[in-house]
Protein backbone atom coordinates (compact mmCIF):
# COMPACT_ATOMS: atom_id res chain seq x y z
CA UNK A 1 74.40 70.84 31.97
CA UNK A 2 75.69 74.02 31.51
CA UNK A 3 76.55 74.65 35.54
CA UNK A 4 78.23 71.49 35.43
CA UNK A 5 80.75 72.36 32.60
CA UNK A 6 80.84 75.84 34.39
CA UNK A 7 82.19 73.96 37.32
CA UNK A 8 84.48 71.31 35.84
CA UNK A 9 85.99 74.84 33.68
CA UNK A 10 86.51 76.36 37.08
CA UNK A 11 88.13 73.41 38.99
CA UNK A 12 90.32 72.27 36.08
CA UNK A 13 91.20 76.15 36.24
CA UNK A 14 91.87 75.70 39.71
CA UNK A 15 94.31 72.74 39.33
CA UNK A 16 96.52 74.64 36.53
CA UNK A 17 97.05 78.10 38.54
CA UNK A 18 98.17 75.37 41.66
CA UNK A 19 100.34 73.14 39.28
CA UNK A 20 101.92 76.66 38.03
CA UNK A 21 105.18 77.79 39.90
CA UNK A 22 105.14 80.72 41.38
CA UNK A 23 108.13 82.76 42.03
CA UNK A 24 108.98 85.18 45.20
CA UNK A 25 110.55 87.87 43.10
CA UNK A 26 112.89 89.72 44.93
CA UNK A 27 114.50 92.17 42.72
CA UNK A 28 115.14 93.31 38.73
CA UNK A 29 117.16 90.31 38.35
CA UNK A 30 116.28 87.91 41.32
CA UNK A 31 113.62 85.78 42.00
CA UNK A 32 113.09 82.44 44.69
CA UNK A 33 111.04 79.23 43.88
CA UNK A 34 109.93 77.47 47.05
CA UNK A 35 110.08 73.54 46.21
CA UNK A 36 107.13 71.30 46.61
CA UNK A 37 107.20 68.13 48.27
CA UNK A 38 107.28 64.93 47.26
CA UNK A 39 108.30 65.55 43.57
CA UNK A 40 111.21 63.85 41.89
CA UNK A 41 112.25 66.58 39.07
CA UNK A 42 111.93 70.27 38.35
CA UNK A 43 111.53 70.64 34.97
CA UNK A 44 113.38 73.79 34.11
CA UNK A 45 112.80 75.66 30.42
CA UNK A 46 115.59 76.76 28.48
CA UNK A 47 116.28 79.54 25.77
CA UNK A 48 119.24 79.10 24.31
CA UNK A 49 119.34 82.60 23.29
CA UNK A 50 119.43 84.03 26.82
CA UNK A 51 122.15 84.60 29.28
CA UNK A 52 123.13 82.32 31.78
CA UNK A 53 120.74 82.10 35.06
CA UNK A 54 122.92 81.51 38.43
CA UNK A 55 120.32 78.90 40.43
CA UNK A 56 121.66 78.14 43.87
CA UNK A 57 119.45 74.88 45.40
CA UNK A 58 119.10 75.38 49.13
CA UNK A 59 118.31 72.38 51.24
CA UNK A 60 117.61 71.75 55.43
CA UNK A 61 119.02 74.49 57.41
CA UNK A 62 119.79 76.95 54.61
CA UNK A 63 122.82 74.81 53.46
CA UNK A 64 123.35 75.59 49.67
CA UNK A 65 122.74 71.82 47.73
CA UNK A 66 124.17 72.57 44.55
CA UNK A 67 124.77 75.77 42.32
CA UNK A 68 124.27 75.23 38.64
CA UNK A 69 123.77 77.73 35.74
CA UNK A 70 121.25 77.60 33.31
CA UNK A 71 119.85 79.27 30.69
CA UNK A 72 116.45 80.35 31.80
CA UNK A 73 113.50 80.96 29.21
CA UNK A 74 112.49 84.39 29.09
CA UNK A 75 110.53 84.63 25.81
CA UNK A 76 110.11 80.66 24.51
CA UNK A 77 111.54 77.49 25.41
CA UNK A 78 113.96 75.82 23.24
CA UNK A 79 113.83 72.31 25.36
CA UNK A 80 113.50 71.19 29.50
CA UNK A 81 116.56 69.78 31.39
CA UNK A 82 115.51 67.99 34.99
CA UNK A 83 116.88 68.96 38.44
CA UNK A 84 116.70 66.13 40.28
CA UNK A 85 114.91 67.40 43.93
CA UNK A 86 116.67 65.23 46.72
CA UNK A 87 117.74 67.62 48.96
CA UNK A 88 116.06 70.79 47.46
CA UNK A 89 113.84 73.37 49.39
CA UNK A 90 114.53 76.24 47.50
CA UNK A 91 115.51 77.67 44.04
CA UNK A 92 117.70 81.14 44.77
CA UNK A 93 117.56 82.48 41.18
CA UNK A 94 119.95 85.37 40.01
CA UNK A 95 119.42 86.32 36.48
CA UNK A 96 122.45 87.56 34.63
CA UNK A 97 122.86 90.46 31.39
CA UNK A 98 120.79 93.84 31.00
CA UNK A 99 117.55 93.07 32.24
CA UNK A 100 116.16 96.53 30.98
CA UNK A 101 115.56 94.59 27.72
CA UNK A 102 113.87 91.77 28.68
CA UNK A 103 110.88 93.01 30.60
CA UNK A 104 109.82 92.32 34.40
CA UNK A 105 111.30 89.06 35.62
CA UNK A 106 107.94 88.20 37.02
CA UNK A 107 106.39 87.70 33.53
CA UNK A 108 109.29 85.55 32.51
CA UNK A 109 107.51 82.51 30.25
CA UNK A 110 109.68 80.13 32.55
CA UNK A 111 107.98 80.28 35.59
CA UNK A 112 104.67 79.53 33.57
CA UNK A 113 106.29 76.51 31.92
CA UNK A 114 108.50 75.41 35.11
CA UNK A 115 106.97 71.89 35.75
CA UNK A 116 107.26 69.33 38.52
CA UNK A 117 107.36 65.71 37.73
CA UNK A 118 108.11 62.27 38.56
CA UNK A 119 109.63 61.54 35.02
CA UNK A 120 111.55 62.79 32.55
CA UNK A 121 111.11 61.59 28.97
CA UNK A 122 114.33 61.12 27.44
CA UNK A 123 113.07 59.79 23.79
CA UNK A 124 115.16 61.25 20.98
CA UNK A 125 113.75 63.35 18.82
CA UNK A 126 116.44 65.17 17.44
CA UNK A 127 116.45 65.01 13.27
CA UNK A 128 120.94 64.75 13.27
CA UNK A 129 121.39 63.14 16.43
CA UNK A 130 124.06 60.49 15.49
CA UNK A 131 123.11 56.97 15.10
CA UNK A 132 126.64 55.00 15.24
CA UNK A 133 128.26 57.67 18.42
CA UNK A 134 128.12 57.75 21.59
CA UNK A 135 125.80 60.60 22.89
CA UNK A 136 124.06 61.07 26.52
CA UNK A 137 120.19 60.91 26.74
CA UNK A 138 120.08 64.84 26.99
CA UNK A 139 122.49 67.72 27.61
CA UNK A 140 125.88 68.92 26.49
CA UNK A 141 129.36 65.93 25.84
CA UNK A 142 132.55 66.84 25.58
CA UNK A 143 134.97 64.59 24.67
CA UNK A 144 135.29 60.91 25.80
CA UNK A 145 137.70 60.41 28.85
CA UNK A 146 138.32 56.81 30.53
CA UNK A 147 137.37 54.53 28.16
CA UNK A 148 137.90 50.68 28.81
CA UNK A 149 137.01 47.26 29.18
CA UNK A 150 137.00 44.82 32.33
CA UNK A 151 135.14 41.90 33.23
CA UNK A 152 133.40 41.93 29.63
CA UNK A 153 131.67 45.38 29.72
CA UNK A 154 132.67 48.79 28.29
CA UNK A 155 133.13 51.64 30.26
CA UNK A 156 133.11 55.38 28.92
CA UNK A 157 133.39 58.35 30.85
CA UNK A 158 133.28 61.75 29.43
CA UNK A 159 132.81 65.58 30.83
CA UNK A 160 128.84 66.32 30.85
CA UNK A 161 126.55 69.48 31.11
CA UNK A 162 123.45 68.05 32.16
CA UNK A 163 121.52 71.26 32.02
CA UNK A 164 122.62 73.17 28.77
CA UNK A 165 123.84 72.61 25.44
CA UNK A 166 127.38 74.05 25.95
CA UNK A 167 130.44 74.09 28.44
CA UNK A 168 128.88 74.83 31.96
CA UNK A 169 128.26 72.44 34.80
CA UNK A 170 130.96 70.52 33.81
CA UNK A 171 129.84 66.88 36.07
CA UNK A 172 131.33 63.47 34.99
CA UNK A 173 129.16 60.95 32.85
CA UNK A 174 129.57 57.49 32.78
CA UNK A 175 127.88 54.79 30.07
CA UNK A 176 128.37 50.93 29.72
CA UNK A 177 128.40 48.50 27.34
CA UNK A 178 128.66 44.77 27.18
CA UNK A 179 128.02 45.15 23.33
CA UNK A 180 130.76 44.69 20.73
């Protein structure tokens, strides 16, 4: 009995150091994240207290994907934002500010809470989200651009950080409506 907890210990061991992302790091302020395959999402940790990350996402042949900024956890994590894969190979990670203060970017707490997943749950939680306003599942709104009404549905657009809580990323979101 005791060998075969021994062993189910060791291979549930096992399947947390694999699940765990690893980074290649590359410098004082610079580290890489090779992508698995086959996963939708990254699910990257934030600390809203830190500086701003630079993440380039390199796909086939080297071509850079996308380049976002984020706000990396070095300590704890505040929340997760998803990166959406398609396309992604690697994760060329510059960290920004005096890195003298934060400790080796190798023990960074976001490379042990980096996830990979096919879902991201988007249930609000938050105790003063608004209850009557528009506000997007997750991430930072700015205000509403492009609002109005054809063929009986509402259309809103508005200016959207989809990985941070402030101006950054700025992408376009887009919500309908066919409610009153």
């Amino acid at each position: 009995m005791k060998r075969c907890l021994l062993t189910l210990l060791a291979v549930m061991a096992l399947g947390l150091m694999q699940a765990q992302i690893k980074p290649i790091v590359l410098g004082d302020s610079h580290a890489m994240v090779k992508v698995k395959g086959g996963q939708k999402y990254i699910l990257l940790p934030v600390q809203e207290s830190e500086d701003i990350a630079g993440i380039a996402v390199v796909g086939e042949g080297n071509n850079m994907v996308q380049r976002l900024n984020v706000k990396l956890a070095i300590d704890r994590v505040d929340y997760f934002v998803p990166y959406e894969l398609k396309g992604a190979d690697l994760l060329d990670i510059t960290f920004h500010g005096d890195r003298r203060q934060k400790g080796a970017v190798s023990e960074f707490v976001c490379w042990r809470e980096m996830k990979y997943s096919d879902t991201f749950d988007t249930t609000n939680r938050e105790r003063f989200r608004p209850v009557y306003h528009h506000t997007p599942l997750y991430g930072w709104m700015n205000d509403p651009n492009g609002m109005f009404y054809k063929d009986g549905v509402w259309h809103l657009y508005y200016q959207y950080n989809p990985y941070g809580s402030q101006w950054e990323n700025m992408t376009w979101g887009h919500s309908t409506s066919a409610h009153v």
